[in-house]
N, C-alpha and C. Protein backbone atom coordinates (compact mmCIF):
# COMPACT_ATOMS: atom_id res chain seq x y z
N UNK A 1 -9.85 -4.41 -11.88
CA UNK A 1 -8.69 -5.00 -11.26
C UNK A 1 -7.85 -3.91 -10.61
N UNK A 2 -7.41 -4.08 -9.49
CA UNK A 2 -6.47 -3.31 -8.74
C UNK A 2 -5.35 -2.75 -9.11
N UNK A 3 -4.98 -2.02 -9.19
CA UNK A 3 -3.24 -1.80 -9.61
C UNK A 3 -2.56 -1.60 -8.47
N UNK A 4 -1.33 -1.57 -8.74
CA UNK A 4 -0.46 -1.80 -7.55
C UNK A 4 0.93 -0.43 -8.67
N UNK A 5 1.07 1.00 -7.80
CA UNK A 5 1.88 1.50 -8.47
C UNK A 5 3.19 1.72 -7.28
N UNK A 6 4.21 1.14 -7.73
CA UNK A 6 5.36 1.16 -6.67
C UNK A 6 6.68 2.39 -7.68
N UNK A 7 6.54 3.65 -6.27
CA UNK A 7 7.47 4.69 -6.18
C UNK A 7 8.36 4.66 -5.72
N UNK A 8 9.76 3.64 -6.23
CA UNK A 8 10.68 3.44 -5.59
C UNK A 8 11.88 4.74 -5.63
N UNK A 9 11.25 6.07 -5.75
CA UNK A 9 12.00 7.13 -5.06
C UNK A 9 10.66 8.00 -4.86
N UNK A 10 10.35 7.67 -3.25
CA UNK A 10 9.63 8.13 -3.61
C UNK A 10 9.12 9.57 -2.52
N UNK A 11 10.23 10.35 -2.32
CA UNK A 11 10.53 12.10 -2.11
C UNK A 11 9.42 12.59 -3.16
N UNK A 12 8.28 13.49 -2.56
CA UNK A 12 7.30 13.56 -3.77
C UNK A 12 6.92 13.33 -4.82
N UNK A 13 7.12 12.06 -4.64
CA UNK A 13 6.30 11.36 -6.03
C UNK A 13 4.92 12.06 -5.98
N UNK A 14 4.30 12.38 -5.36
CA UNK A 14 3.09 12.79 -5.38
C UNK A 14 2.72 14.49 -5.27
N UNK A 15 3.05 15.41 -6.15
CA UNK A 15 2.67 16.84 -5.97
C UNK A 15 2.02 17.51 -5.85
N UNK A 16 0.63 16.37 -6.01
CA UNK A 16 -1.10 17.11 -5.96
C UNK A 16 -0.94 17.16 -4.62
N UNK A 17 -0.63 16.22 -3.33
CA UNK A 17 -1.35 16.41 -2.32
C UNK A 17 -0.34 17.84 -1.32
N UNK A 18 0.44 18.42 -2.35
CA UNK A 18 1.27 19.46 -1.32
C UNK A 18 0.21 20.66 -1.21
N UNK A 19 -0.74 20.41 -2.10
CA UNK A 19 -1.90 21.72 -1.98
C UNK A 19 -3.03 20.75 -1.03
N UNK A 20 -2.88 19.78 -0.61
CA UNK A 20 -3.90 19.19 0.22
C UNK A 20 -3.68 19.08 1.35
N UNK A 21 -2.16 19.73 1.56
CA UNK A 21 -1.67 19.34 3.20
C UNK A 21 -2.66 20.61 4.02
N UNK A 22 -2.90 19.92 5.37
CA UNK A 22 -3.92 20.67 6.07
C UNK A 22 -5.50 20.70 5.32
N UNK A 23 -5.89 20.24 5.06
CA UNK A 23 -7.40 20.35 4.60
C UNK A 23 -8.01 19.08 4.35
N UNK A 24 -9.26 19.40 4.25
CA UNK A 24 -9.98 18.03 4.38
C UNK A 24 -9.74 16.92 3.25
N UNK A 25 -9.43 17.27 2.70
CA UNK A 25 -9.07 16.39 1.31
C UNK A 25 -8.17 15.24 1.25
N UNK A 26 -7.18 15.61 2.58
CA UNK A 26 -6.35 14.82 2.97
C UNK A 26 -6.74 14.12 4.01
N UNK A 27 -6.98 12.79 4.45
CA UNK A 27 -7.22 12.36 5.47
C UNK A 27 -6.05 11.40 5.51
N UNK A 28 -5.25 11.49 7.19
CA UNK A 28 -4.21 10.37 7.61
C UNK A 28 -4.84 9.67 8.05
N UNK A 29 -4.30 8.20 7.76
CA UNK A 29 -5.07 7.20 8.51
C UNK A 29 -4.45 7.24 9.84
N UNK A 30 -5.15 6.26 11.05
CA UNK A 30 -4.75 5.69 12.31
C UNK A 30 -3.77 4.68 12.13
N UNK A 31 -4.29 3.96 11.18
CA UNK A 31 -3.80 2.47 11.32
C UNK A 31 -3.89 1.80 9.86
N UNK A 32 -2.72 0.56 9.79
CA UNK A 32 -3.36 -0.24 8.47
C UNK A 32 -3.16 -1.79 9.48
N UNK A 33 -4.11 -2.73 8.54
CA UNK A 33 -3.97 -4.16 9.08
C UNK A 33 -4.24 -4.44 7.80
N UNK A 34 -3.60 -5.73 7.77
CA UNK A 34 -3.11 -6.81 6.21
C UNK A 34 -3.87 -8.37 6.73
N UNK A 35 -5.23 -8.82 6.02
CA UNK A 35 -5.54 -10.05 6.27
C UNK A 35 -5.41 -10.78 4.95
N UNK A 36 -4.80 -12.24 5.38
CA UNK A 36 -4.41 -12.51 3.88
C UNK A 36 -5.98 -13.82 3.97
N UNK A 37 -6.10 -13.81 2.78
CA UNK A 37 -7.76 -14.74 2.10
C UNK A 37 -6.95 -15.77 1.39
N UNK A 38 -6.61 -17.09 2.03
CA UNK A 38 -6.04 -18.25 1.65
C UNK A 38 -6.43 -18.53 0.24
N UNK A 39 -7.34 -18.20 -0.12
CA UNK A 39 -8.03 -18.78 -1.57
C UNK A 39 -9.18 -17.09 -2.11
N UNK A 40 -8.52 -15.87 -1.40
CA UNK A 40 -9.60 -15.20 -1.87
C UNK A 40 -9.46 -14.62 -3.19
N UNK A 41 -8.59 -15.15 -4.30
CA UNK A 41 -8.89 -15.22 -5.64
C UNK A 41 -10.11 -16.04 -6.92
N UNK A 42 -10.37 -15.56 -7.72
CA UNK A 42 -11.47 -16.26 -8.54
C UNK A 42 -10.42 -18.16 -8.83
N UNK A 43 -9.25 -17.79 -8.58
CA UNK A 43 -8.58 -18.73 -9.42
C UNK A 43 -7.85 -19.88 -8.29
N UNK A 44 -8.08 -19.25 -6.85
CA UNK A 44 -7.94 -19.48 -5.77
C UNK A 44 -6.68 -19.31 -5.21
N UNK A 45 -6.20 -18.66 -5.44
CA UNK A 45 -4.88 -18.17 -4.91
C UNK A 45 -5.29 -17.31 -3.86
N UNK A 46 -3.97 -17.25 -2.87
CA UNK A 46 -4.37 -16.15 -2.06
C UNK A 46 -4.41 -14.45 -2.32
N UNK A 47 -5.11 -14.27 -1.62
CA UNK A 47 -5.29 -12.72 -1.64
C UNK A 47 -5.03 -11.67 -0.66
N UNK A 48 -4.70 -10.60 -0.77
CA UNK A 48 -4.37 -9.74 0.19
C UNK A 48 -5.90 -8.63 0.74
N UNK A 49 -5.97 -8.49 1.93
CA UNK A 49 -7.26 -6.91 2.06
C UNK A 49 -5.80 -6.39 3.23
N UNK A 50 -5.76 -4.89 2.53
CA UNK A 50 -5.63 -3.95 3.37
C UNK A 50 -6.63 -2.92 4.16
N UNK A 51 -6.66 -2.75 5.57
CA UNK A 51 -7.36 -1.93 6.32
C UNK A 51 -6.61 -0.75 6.88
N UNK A 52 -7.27 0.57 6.66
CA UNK A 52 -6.49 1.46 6.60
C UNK A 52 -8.20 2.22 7.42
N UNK A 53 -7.58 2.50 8.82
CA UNK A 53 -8.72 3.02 9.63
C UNK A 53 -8.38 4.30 9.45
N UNK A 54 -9.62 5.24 9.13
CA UNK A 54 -9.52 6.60 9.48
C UNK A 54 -10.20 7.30 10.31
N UNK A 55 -9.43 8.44 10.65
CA UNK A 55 -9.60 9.17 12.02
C UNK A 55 -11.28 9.24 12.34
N UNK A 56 -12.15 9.59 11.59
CA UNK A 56 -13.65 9.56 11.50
C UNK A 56 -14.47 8.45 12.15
N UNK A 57 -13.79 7.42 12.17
CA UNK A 57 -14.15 5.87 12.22
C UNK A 57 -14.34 4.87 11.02
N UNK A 58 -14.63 6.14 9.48
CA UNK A 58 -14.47 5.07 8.42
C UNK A 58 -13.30 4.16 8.30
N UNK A 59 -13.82 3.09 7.44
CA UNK A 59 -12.68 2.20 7.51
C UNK A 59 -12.62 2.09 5.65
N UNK A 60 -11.48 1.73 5.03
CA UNK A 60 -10.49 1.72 3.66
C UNK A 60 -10.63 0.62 4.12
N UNK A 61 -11.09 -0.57 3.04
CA UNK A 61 -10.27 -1.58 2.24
C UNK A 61 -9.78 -1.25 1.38
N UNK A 62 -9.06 -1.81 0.59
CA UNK A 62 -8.20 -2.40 -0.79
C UNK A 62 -7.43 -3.66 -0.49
N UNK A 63 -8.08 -4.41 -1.99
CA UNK A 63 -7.73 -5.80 -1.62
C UNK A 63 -6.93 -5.79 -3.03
N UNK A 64 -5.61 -6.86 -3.02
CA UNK A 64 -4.76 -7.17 -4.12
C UNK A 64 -4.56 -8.75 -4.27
N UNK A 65 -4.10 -9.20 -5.24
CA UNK A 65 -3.47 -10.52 -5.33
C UNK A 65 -2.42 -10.87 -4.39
N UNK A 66 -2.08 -11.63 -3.32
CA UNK A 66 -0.37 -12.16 -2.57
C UNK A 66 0.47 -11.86 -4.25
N UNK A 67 0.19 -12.53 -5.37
CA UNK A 67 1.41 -12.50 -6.43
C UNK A 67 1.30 -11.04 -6.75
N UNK A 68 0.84 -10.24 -6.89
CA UNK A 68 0.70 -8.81 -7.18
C UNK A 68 1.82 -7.60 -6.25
N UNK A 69 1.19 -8.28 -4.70
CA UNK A 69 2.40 -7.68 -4.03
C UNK A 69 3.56 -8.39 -3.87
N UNK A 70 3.90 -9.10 -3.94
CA UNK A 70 5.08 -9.55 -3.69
C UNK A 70 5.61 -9.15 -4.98
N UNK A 71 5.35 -9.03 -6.18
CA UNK A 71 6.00 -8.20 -7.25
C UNK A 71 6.33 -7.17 -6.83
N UNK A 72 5.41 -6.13 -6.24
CA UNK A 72 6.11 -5.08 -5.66
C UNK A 72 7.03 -5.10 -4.75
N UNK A 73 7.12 -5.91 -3.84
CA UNK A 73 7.82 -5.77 -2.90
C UNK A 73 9.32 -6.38 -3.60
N UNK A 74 9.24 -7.50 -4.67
CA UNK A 74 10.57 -7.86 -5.31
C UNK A 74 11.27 -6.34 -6.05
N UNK A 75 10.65 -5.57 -6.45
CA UNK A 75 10.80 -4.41 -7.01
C UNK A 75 11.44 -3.58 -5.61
N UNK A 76 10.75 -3.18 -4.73
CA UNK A 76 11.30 -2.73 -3.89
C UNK A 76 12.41 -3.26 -3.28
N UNK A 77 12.55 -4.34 -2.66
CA UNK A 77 13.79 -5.13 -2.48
C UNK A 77 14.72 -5.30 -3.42
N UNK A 78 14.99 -5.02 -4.66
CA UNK A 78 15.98 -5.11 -5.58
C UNK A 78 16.56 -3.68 -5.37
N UNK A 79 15.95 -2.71 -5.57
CA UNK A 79 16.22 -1.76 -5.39
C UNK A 79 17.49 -1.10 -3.72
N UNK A 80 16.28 -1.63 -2.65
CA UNK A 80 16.68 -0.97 -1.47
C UNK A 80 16.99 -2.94 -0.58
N UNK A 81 17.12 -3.53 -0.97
CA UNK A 81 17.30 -4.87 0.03
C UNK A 81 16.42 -4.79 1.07
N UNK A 82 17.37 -5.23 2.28
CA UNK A 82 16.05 -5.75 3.35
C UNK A 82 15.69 -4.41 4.15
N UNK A 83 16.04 -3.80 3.83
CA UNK A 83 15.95 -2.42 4.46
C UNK A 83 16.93 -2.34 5.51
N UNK A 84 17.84 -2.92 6.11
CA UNK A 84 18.76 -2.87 6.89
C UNK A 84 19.64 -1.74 6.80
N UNK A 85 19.83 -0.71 7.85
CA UNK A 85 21.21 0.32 7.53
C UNK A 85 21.48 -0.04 6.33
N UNK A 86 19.94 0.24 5.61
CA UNK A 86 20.07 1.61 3.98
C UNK A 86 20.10 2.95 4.04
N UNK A 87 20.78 3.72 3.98
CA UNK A 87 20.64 4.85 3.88
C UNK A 87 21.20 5.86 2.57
N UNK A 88 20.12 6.76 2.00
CA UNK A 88 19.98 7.25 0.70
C UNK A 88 20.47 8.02 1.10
């Protein structure tokens, strides 16, 4: 099952990749696209696939539950609202 980890401060949350900046280890994507799967759960709920193209031509999925993210995103929105002239 997928996890979903939401860094709601998230100024290097991540310190491994400051030794990965510039090198192959790091790849930026081009692009992401979000298709939602009306029923693509076992239980039939909808589901989320993220596409995250990289520079190479490979392509990233990761797919989540719709209720999975929108938890995150309630998490994030409690936090920071609609994102409107927020500024930290």
């Amino acid at each position: 099952m997928l996890v979903i980890t939401v860094e709601l401060e998230g100024d290097n949350c991540w310190p491994d990749l400051a030794e990965k900046l510039d090198t192959p280890d790091l790849i930026r994507g081009t692009g992401i696209a979000i298709a939602v799967l009306s029923r693509g759960m076992e239980s039939g709920r909808p589901s989320l696939t993220f596409r995250i193209d990289l520079p190479d031509g490979r392509v990233v999925l990761v797919e989540t539950s719709l209720r999975l993210f929108m938890t995150a995103v309630k998490a994030i929105r409690a936090r920071y609202g609609d994102g409107e002239g927020v500024v930290h």
